[in-house]
Protein backbone atom coordinates (compact mmCIF):
# COMPACT_ATOMS: atom_id res chain seq x y z
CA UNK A 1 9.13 33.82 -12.89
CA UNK A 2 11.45 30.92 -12.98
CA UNK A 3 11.38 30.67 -9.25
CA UNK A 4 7.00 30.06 -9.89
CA UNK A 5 7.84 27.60 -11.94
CA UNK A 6 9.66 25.53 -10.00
CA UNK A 7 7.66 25.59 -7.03
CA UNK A 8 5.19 25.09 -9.58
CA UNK A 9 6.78 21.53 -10.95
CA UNK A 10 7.71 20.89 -7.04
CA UNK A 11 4.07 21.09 -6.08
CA UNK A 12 2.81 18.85 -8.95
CA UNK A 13 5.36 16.50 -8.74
CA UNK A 14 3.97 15.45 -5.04
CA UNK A 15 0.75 15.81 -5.90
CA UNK A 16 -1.39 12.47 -3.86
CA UNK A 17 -2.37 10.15 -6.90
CA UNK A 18 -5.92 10.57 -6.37
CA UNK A 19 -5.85 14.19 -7.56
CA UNK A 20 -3.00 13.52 -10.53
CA UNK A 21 -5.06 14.79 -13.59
CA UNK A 22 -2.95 14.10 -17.10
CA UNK A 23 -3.13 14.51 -20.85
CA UNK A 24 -1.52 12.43 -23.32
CA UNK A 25 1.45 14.05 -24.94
CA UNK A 26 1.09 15.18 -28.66
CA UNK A 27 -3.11 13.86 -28.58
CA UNK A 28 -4.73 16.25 -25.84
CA UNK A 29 -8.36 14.54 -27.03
CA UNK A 30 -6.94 11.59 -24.47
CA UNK A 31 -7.14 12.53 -20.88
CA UNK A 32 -6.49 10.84 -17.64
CA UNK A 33 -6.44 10.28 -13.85
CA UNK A 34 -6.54 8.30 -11.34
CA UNK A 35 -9.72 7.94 -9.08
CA UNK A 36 -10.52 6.51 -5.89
CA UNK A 37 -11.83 3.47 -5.44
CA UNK A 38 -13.12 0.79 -2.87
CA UNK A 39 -11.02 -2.19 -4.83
CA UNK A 40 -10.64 -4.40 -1.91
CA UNK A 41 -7.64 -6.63 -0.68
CA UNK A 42 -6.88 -8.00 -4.19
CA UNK A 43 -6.03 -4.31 -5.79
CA UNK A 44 -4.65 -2.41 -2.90
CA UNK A 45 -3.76 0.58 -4.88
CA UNK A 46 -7.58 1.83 -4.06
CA UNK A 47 -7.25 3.30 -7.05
CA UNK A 48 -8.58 3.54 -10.89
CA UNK A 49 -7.25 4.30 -13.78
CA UNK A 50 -9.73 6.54 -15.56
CA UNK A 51 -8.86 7.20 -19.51
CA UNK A 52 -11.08 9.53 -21.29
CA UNK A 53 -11.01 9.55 -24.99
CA UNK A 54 -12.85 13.50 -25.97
CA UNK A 55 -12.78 12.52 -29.60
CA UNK A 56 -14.98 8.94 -29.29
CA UNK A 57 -16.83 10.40 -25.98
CA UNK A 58 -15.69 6.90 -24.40
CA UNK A 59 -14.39 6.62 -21.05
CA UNK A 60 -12.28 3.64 -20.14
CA UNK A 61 -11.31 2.16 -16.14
CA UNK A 62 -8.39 0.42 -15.17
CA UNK A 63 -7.19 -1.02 -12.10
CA UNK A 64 -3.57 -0.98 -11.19
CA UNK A 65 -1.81 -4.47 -9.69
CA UNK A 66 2.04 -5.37 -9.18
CA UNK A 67 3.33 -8.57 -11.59
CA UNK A 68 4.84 -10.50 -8.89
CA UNK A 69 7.95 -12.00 -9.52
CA UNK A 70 8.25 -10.34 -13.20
CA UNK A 71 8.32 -7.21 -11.34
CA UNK A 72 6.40 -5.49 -13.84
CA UNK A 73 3.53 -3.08 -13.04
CA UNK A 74 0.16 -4.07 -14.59
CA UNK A 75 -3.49 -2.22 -15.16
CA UNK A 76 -6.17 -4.66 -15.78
CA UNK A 77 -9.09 -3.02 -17.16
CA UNK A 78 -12.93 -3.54 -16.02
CA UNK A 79 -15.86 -1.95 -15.80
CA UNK A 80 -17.33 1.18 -15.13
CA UNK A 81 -16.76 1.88 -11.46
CA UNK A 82 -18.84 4.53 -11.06
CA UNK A 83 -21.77 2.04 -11.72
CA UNK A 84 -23.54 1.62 -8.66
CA UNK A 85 -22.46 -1.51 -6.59
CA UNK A 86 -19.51 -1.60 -8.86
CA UNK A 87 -17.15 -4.50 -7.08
CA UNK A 88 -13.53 -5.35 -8.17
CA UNK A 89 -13.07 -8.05 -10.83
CA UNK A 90 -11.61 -11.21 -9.13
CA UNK A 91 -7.72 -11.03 -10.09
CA UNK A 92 -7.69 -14.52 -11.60
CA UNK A 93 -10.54 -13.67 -14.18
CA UNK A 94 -13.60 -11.52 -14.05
CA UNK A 95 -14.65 -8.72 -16.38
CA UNK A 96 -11.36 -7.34 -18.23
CA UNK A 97 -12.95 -5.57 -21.41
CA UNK A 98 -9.75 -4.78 -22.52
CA UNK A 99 -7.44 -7.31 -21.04
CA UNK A 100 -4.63 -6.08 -19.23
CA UNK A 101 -1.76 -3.58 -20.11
CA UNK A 102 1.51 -3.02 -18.75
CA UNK A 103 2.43 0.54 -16.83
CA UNK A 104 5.66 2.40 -16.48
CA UNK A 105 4.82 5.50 -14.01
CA UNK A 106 8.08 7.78 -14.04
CA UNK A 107 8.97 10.53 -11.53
CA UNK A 108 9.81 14.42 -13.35
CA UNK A 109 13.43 13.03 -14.28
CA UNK A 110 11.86 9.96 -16.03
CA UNK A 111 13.45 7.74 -13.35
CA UNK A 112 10.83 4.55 -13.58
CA UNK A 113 8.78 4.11 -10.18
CA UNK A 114 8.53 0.43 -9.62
CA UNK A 115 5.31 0.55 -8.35
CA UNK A 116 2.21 0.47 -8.60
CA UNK A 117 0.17 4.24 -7.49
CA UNK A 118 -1.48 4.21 -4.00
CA UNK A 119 -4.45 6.25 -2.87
CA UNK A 120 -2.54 8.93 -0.84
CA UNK A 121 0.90 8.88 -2.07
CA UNK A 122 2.66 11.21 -4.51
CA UNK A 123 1.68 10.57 -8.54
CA UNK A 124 3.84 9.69 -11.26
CA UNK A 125 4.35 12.59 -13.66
CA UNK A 126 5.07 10.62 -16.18
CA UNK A 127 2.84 7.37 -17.46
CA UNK A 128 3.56 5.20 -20.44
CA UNK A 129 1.31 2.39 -21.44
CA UNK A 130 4.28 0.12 -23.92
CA UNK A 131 1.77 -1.70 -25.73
CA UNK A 132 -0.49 1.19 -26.71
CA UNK A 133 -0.57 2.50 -30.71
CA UNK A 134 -2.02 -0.39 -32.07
CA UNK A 135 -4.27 0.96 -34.71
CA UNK A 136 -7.60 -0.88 -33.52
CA UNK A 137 -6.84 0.69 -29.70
CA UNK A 138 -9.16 3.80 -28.73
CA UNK A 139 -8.03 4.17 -25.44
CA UNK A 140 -4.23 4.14 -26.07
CA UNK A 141 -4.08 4.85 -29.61
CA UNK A 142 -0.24 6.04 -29.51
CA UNK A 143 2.32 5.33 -27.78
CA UNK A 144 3.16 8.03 -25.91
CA UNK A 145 3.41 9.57 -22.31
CA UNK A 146 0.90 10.73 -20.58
CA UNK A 147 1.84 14.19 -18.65
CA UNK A 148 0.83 15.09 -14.98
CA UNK A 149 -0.74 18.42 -15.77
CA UNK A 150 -2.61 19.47 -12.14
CA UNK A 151 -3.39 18.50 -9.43
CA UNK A 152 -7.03 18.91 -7.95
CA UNK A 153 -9.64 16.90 -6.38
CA UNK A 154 -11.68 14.40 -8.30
CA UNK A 155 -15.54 16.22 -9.33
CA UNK A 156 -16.88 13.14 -8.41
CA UNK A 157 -18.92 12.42 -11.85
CA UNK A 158 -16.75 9.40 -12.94
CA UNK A 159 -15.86 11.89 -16.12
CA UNK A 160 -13.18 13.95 -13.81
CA UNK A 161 -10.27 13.14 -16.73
CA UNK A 162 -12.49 15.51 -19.12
């Protein structure tokens, strides 16, 4: 049994980031993952941030970016990218509906990635948004992590963190 399990946490913990599927600890009415996207040059992760509040039946996207010379990583939310012709907001301005957040991903030891998630590479297991737990925030409404919790393809319906 103990030997499952670790292959089990081995497996998950290199799961590719566009399969990571996670629930936020403590509140399992917030789900997440990340799903591929066409974001262009200006968000190179080619990924989304999808956060799926069961509670409110609202689903909320987020792009990942790197801060530069603070070398903190970012998400800047936008739209819905499952909306057809969907394009990436411009990174100076464009559609942010909720503004921009900033992202710790952690490997299974909690050891802070400092980095940004790539289509194709191995998921954090660990995701905390610090400036969640306001009491007006639906998407993040605590702060607390979000736990890698499998690891399977996307469904493709732009609701895949249900």
């Amino acid at each position: 049994m103990i030997g499952f399990v670790l292959l089990a946490v081995g497996l998950v913990a290199q799961c590719p980031a566009q399969n990571a599927h996670y629930v936020l600890r403590h509140t399992p009415e917030i789900s997440a993952r990340f799903r591929p996207v066409d974001s262009g040059p200006n968000w190179p992760s080619n990924l989304a941030f999808e956060v799926y509040n069961h509670k409110l039946g609202k689903v909320s996207w987020w792009l990942p970016w790197l801060g530069g010379t603070d070398n903190l990583q970012n998400i800047a939310s936008t739209t819905d990218v499952t909306v057809k012709g969907w394009q990436p907001p411009d990174p100076d301005g464009g559609p942010r509906p909720q503004g921009n957040r900033e992202y710790l991903g952690m490997d299974a030891d909690y050891n802070v990635i400092n980095d940004v998630p790539y289509r194709g590479k191995p998921a954090p297991v660990h995701i905390l948004i610090p400036e969640a737990g306001s009491s007006r925030d639906q998407t993040f409404p605590v702060k607390q992590f979000f736990d890698l919790v499998s690891c399977s393809e996307a469904d493709g319906s732009g609701t895949g963190a249900r």
